[in-house]
PDB file of N, CA and C in Angstrom:
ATOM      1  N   UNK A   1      29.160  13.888  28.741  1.00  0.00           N
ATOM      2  CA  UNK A   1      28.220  14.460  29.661  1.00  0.00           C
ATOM      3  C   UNK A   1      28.317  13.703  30.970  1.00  0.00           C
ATOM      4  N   UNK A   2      28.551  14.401  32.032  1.00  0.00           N
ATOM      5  CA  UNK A   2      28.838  13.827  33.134  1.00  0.00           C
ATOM      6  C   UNK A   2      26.571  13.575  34.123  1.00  0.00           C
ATOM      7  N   UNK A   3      26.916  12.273  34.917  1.00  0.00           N
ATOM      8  CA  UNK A   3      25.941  12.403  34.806  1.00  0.00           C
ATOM      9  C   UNK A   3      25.753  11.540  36.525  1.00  0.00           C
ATOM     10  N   UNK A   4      25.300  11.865  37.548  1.00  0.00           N
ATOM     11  CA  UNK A   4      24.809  11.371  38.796  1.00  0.00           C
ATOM     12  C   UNK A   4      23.904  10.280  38.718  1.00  0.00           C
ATOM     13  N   UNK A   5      23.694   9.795  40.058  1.00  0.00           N
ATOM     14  CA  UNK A   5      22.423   8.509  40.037  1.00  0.00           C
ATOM     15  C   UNK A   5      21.229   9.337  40.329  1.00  0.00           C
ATOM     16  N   UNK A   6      21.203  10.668  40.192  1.00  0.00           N
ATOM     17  CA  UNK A   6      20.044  11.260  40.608  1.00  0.00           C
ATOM     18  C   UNK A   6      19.304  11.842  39.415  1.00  0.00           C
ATOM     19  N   UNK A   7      20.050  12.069  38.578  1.00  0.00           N
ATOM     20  CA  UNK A   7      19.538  12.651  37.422  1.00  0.00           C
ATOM     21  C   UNK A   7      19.942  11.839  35.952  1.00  0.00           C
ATOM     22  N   UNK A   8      19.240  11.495  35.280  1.00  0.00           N
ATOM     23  CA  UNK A   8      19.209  10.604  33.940  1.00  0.00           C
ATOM     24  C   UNK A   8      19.780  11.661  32.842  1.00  0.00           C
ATOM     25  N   UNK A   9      20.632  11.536  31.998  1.00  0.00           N
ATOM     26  CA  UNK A   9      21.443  12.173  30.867  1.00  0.00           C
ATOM     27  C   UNK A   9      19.836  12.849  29.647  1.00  0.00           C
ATOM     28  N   UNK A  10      19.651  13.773  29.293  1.00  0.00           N
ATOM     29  CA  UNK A  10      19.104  14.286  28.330  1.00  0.00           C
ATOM     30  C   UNK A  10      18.968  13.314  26.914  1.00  0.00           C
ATOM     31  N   UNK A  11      18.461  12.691  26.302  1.00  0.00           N
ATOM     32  CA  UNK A  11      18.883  12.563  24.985  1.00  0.00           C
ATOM     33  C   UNK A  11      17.529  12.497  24.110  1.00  0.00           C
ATOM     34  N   UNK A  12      18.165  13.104  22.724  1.00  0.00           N
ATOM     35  CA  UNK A  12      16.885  13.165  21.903  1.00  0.00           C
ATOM     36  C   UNK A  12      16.911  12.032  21.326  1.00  0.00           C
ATOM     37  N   UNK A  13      16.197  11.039  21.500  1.00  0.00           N
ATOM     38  CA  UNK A  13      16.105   9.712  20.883  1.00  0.00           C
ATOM     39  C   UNK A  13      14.669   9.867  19.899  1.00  0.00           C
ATOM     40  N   UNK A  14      14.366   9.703  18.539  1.00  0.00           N
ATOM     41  CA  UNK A  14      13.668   9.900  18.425  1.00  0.00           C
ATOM     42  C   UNK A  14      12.070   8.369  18.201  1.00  0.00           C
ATOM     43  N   UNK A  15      11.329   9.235  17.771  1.00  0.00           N
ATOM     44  CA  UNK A  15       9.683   8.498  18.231  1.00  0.00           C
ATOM     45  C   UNK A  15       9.905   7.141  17.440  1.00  0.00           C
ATOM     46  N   UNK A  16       9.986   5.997  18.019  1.00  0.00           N
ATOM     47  CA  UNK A  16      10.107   5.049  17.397  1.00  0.00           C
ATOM     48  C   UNK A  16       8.955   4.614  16.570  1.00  0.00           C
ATOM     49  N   UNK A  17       7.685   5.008  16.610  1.00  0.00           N
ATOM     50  CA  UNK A  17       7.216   5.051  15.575  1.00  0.00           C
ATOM     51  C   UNK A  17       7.587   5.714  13.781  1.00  0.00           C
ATOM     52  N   UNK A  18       8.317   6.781  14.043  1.00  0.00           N
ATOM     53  CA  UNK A  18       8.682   7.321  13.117  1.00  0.00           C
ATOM     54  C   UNK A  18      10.162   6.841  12.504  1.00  0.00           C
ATOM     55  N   UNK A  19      10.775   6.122  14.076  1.00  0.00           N
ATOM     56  CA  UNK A  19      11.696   5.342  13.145  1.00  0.00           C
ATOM     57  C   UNK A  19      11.263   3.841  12.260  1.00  0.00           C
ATOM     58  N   UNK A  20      10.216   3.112  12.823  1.00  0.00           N
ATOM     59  CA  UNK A  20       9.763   2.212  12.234  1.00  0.00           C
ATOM     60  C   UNK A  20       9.581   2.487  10.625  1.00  0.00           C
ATOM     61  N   UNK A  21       8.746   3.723  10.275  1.00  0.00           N
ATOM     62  CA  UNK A  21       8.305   3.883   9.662  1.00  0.00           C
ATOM     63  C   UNK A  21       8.974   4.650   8.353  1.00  0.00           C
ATOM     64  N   UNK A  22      10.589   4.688   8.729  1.00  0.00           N
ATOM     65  CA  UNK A  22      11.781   5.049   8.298  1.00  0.00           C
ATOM     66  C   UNK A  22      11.930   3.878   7.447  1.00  0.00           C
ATOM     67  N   UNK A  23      12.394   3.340   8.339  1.00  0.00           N
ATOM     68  CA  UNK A  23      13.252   1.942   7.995  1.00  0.00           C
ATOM     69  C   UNK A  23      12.423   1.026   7.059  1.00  0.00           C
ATOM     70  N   UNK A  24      11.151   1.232   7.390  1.00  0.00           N
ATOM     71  CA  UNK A  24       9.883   0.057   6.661  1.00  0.00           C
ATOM     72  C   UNK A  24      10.123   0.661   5.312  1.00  0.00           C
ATOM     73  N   UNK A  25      10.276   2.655   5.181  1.00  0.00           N
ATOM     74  CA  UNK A  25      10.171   3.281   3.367  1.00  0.00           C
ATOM     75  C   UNK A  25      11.418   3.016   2.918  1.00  0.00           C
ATOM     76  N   UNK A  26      12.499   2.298   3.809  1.00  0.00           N
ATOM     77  CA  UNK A  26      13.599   2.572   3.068  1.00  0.00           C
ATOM     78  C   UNK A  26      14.117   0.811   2.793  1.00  0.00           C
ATOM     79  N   UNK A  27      13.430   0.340   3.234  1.00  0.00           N
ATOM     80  CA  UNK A  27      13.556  -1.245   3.158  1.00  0.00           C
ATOM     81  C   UNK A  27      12.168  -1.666   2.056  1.00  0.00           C
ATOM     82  N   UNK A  28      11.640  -0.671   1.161  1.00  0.00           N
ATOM     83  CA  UNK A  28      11.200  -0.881   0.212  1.00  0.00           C
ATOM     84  C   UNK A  28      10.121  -1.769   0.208  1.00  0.00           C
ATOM     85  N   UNK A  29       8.966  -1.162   1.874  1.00  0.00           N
ATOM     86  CA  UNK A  29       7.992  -1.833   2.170  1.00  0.00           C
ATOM     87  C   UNK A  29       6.369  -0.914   2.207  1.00  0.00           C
ATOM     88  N   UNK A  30       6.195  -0.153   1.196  1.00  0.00           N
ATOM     89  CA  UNK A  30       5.857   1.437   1.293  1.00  0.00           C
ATOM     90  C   UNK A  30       4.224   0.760   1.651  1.00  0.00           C
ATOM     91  N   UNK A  31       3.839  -0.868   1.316  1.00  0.00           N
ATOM     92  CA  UNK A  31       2.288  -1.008   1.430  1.00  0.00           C
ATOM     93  C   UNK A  31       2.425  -1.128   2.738  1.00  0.00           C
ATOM     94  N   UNK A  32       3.265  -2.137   3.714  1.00  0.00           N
ATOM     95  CA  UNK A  32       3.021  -2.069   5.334  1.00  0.00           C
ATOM     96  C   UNK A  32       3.330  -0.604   6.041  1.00  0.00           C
ATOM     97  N   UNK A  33       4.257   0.397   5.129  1.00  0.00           N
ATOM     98  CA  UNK A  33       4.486   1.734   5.923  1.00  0.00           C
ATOM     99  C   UNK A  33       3.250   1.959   6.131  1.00  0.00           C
ATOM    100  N   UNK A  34       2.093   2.454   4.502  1.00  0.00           N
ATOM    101  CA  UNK A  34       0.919   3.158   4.833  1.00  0.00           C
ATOM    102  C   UNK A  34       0.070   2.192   5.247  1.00  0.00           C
ATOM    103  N   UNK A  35      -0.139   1.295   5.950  1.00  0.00           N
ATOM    104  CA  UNK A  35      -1.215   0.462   6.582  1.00  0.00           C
ATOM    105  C   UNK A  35      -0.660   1.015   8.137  1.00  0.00           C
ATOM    106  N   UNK A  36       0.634   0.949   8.294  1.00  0.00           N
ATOM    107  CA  UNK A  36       1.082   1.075   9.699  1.00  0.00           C
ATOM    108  C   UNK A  36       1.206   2.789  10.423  1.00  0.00           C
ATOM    109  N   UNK A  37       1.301   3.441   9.264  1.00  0.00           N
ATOM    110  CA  UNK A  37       0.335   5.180   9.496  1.00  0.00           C
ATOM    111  C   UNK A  37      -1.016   5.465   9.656  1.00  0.00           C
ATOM    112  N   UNK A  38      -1.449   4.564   8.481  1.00  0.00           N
ATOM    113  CA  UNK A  38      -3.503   4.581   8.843  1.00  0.00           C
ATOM    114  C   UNK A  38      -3.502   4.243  10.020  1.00  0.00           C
ATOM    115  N   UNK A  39      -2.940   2.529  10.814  1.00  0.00           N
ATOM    116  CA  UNK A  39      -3.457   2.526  12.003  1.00  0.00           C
ATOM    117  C   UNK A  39      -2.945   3.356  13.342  1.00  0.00           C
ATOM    118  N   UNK A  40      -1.686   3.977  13.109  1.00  0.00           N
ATOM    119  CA  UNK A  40      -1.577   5.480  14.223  1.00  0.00           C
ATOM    120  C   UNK A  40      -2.558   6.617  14.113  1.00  0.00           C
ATOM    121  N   UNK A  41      -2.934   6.971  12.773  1.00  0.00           N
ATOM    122  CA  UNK A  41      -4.034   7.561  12.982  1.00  0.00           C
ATOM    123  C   UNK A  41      -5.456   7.133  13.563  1.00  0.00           C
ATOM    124  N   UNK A  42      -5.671   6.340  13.574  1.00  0.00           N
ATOM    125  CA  UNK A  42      -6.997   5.424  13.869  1.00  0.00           C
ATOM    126  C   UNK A  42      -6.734   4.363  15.218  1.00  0.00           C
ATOM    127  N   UNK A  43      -8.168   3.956  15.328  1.00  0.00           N
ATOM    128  CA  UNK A  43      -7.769   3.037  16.367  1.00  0.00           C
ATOM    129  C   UNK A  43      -8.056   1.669  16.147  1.00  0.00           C
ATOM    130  N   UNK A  44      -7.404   1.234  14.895  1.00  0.00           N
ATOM    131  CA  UNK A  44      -6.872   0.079  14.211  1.00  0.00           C
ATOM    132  C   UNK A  44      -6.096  -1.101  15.242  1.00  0.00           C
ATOM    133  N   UNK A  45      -5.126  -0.592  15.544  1.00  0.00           N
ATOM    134  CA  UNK A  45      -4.384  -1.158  16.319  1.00  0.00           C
ATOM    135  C   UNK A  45      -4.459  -1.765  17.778  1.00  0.00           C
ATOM    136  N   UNK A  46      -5.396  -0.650  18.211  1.00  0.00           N
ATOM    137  CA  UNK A  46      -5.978  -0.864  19.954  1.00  0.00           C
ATOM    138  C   UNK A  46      -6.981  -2.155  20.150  1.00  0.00           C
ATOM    139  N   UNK A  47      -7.429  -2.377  18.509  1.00  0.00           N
ATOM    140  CA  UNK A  47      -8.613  -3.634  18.844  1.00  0.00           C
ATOM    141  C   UNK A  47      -8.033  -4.877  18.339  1.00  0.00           C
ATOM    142  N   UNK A  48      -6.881  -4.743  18.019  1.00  0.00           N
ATOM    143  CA  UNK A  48      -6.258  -6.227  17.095  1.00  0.00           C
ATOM    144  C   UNK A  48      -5.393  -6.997  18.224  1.00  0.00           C
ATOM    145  N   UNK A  49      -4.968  -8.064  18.108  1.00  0.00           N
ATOM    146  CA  UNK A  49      -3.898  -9.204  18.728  1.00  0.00           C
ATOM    147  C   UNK A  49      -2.651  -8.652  18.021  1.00  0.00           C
ATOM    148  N   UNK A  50      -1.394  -8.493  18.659  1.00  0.00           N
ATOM    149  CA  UNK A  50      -0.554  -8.532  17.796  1.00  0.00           C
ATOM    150  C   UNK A  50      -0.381  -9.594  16.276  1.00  0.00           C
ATOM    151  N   UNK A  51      -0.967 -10.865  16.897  1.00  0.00           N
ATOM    152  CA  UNK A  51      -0.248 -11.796  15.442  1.00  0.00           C
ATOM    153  C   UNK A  51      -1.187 -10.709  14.211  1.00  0.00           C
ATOM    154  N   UNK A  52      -2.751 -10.787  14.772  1.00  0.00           N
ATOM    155  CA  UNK A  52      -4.038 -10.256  13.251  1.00  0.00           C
ATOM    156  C   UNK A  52      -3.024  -8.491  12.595  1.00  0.00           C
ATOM    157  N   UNK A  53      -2.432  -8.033  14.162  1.00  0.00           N
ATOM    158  CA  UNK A  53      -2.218  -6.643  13.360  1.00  0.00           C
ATOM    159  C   UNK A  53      -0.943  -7.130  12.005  1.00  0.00           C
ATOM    160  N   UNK A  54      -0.335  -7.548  12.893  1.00  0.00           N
ATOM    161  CA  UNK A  54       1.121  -8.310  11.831  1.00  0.00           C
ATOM    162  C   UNK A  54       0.687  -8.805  10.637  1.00  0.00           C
ATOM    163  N   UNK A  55      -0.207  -9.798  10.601  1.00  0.00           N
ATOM    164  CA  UNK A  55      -1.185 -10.164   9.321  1.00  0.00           C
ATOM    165  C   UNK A  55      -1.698  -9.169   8.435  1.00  0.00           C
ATOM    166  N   UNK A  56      -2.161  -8.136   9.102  1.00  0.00           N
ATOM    167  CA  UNK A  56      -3.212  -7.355   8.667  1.00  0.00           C
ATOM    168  C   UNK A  56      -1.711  -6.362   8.054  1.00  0.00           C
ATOM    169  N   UNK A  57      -0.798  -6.086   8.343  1.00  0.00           N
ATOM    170  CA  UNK A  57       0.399  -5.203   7.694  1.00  0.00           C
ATOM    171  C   UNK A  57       0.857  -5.992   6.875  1.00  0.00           C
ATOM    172  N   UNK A  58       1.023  -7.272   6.776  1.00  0.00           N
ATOM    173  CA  UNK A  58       1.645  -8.205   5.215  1.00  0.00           C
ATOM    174  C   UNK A  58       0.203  -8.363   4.468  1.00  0.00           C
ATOM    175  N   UNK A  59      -0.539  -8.506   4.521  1.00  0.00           N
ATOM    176  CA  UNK A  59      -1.146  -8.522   3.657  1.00  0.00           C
ATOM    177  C   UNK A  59      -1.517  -7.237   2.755  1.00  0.00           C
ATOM    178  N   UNK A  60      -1.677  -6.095   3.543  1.00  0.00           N
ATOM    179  CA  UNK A  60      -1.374  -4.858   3.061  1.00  0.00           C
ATOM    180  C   UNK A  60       0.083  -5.035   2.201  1.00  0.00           C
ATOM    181  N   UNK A  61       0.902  -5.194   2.460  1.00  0.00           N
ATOM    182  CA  UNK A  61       2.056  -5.154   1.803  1.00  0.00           C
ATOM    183  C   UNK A  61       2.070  -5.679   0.624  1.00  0.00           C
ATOM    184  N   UNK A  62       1.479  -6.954   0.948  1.00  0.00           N
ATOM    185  CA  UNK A  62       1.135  -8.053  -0.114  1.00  0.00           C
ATOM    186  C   UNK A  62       0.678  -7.727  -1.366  1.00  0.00           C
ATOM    187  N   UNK A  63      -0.804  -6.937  -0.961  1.00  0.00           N
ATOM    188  CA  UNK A  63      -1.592  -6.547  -2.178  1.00  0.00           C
ATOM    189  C   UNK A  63      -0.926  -5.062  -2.892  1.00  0.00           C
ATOM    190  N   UNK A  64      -0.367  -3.981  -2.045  1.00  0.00           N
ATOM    191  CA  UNK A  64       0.159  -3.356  -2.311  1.00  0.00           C
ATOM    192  C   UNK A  64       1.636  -3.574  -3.584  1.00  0.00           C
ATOM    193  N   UNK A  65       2.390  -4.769  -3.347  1.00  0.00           N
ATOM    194  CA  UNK A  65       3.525  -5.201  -4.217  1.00  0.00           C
ATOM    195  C   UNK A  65       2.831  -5.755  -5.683  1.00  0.00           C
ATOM    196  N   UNK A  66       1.296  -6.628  -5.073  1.00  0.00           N
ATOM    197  CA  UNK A  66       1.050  -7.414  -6.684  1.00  0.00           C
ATOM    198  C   UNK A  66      -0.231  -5.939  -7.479  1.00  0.00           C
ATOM    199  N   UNK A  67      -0.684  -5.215  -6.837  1.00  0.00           N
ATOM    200  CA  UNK A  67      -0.875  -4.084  -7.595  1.00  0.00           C
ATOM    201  C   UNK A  67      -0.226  -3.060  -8.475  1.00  0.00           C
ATOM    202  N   UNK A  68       1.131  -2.777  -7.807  1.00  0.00           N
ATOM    203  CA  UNK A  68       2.299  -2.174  -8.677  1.00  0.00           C
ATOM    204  C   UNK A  68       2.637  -3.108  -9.592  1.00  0.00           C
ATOM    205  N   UNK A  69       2.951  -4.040  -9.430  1.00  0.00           N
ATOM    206  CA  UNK A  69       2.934  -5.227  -9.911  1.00  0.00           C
ATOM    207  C   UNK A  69       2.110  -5.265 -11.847  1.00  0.00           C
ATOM    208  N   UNK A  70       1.015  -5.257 -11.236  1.00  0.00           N
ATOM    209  CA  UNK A  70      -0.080  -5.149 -12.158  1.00  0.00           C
ATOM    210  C   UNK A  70      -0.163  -3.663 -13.363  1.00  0.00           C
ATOM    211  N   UNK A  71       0.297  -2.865 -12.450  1.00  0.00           N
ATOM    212  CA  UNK A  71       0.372  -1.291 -12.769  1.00  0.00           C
ATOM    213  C   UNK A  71       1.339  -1.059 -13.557  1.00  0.00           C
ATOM    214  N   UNK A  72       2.263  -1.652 -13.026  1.00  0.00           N
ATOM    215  CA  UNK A  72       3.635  -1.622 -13.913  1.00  0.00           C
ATOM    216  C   UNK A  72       3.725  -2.994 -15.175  1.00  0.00           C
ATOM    217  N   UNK A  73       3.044  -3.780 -15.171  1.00  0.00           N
ATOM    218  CA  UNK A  73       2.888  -4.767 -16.465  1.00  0.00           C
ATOM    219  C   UNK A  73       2.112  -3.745 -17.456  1.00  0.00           C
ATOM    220  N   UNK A  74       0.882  -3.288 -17.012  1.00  0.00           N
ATOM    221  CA  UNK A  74       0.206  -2.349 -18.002  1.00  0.00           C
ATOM    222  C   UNK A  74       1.065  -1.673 -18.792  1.00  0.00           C
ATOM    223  N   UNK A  75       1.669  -0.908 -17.779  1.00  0.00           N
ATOM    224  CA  UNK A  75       2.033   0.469 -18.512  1.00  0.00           C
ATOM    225  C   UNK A  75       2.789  -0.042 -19.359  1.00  0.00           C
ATOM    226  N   UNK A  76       3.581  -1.097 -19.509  1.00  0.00           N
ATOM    227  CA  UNK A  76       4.763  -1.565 -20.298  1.00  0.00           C
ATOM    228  C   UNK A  76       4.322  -2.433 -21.673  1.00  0.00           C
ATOM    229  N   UNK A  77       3.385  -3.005 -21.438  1.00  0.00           N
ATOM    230  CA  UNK A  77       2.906  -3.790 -22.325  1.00  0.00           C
ATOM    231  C   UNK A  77       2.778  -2.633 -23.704  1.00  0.00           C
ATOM    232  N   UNK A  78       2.729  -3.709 -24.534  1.00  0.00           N
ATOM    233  CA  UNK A  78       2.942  -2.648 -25.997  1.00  0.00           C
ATOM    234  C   UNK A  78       1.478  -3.450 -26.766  1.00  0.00           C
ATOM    235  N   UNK A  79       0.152  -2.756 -25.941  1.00  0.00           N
ATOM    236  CA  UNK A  79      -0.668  -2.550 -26.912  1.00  0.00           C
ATOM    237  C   UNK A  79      -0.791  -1.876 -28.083  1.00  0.00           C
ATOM    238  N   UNK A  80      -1.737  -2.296 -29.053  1.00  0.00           N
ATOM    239  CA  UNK A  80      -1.619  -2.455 -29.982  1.00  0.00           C
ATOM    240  C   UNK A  80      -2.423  -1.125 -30.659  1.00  0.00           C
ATOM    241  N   UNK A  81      -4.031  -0.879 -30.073  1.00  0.00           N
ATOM    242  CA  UNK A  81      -4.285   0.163 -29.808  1.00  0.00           C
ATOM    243  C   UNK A  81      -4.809   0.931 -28.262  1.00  0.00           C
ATOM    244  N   UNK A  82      -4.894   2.241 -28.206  1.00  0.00           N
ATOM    245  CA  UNK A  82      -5.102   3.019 -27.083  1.00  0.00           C
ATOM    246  C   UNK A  82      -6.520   3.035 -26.770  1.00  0.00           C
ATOM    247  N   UNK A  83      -7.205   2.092 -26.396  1.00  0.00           N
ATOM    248  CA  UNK A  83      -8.444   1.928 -26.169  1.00  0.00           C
ATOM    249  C   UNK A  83      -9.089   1.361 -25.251  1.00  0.00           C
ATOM    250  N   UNK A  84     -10.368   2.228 -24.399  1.00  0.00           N
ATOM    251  CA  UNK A  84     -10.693   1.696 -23.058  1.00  0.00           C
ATOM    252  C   UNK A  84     -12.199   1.197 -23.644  1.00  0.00           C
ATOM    253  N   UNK A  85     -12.677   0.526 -22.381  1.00  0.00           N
ATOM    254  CA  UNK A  85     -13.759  -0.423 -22.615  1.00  0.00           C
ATOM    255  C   UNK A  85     -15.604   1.213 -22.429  1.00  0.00           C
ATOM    256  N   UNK A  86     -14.762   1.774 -21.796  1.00  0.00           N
ATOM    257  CA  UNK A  86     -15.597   3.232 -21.470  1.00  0.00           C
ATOM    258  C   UNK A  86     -16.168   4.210 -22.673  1.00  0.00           C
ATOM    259  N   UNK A  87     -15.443   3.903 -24.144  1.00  0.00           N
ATOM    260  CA  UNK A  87     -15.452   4.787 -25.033  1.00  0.00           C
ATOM    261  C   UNK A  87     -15.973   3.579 -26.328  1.00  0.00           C
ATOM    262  N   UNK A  88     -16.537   2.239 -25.747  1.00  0.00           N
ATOM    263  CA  UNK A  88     -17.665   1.867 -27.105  1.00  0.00           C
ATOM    264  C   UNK A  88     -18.565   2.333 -26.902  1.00  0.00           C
ATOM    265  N   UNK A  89     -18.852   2.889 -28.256  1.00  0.00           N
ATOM    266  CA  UNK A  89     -20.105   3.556 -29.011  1.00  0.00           C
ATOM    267  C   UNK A  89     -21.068   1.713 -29.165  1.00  0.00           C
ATOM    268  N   UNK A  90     -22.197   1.909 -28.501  1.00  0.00           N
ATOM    269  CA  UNK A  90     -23.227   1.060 -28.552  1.00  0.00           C
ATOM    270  C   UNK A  90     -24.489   1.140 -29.738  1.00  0.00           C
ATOM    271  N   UNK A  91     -23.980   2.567 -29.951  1.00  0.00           N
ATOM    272  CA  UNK A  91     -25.783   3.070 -30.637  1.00  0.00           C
ATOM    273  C   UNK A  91     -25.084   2.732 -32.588  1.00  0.00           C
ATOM    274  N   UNK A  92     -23.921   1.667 -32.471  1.00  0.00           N
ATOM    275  CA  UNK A  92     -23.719   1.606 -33.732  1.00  0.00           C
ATOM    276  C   UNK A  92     -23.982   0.265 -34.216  1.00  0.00           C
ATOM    277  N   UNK A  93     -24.854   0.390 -35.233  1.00  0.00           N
ATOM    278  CA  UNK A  93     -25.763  -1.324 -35.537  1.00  0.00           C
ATOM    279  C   UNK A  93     -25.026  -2.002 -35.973  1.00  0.00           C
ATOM    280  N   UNK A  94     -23.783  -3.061 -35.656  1.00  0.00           N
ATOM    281  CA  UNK A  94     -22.991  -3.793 -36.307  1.00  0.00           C
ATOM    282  C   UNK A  94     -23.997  -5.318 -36.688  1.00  0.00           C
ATOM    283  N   UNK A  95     -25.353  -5.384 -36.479  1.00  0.00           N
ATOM    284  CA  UNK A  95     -26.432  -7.202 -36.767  1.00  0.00           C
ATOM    285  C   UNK A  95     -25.619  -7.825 -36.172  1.00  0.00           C
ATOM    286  N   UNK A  96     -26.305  -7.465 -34.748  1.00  0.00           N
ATOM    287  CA  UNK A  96     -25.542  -8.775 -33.664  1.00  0.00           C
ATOM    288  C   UNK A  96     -26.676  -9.127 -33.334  1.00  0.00           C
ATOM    289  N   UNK A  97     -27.997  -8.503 -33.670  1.00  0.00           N
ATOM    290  CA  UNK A  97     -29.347  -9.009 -32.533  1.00  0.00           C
ATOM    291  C   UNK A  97     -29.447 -10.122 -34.004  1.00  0.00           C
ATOM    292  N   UNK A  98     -28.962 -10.116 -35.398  1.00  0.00           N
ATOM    293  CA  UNK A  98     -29.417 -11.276 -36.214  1.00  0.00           C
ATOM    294  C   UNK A  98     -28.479 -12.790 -36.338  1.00  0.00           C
ATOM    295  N   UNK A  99     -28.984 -13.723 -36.276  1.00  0.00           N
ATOM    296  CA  UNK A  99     -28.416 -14.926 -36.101  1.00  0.00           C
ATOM    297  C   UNK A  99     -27.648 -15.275 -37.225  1.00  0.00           C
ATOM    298  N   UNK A 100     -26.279 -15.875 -37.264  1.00  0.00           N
ATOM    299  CA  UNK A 100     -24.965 -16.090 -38.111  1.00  0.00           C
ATOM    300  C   UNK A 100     -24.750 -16.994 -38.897  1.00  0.00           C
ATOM    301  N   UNK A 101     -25.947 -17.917 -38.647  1.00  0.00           N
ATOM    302  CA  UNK A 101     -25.981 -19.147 -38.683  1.00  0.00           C
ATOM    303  C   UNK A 101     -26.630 -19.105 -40.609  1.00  0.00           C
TER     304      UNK A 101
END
């Protein structure tokens, strides 16, 4: 493309936000991606210092990695039985109000 000092060349470069936010899902950083989308939507970003926003995206990241983290130990673990703390029956008298002693 031929191009004068009067007129600047066309190019579609695209929104570097959206490339950030490329590179962050593909560099396997998906808790700072969605902290760093919430604050384009919001005005997160307009009231922070750069260092607190930077902070404020690793630590997102942070908790985001030791939650999967957590999520993925569960699911793997080989309990023993399938049972949540939501489904004891209380109204069944096992003599716990009587002393053992």
């Amino acid at each position: 493309m031929e191009t004068t000092d009067k007129t600047a060349p066309v190019t579609h470069q695209p929104d570097q936000n959206t490339t950030s936010l490329d590179l962050m899902n593909r560099m396997k950083m998906h808790g700072m991606a969605e902290a760093f989308r919430e604050s384009l939507a919001g005005t997160t970003a307009q009231s922070m210092t750069p260092d607190s926003f930077l902070s404020m995206l690793l630590h997102r990241e942070w908790d985001w990695r030791a939650q999967a983290a957590v999520t993925r130990l569960t699911k793997n673990a080989a309990f023993r039985y399938k049972a949540y703390p939501e489904e004891i029956d209380y109204a069944t008298n096992r003599g716990l109000d009587r002393n053992q002693m």
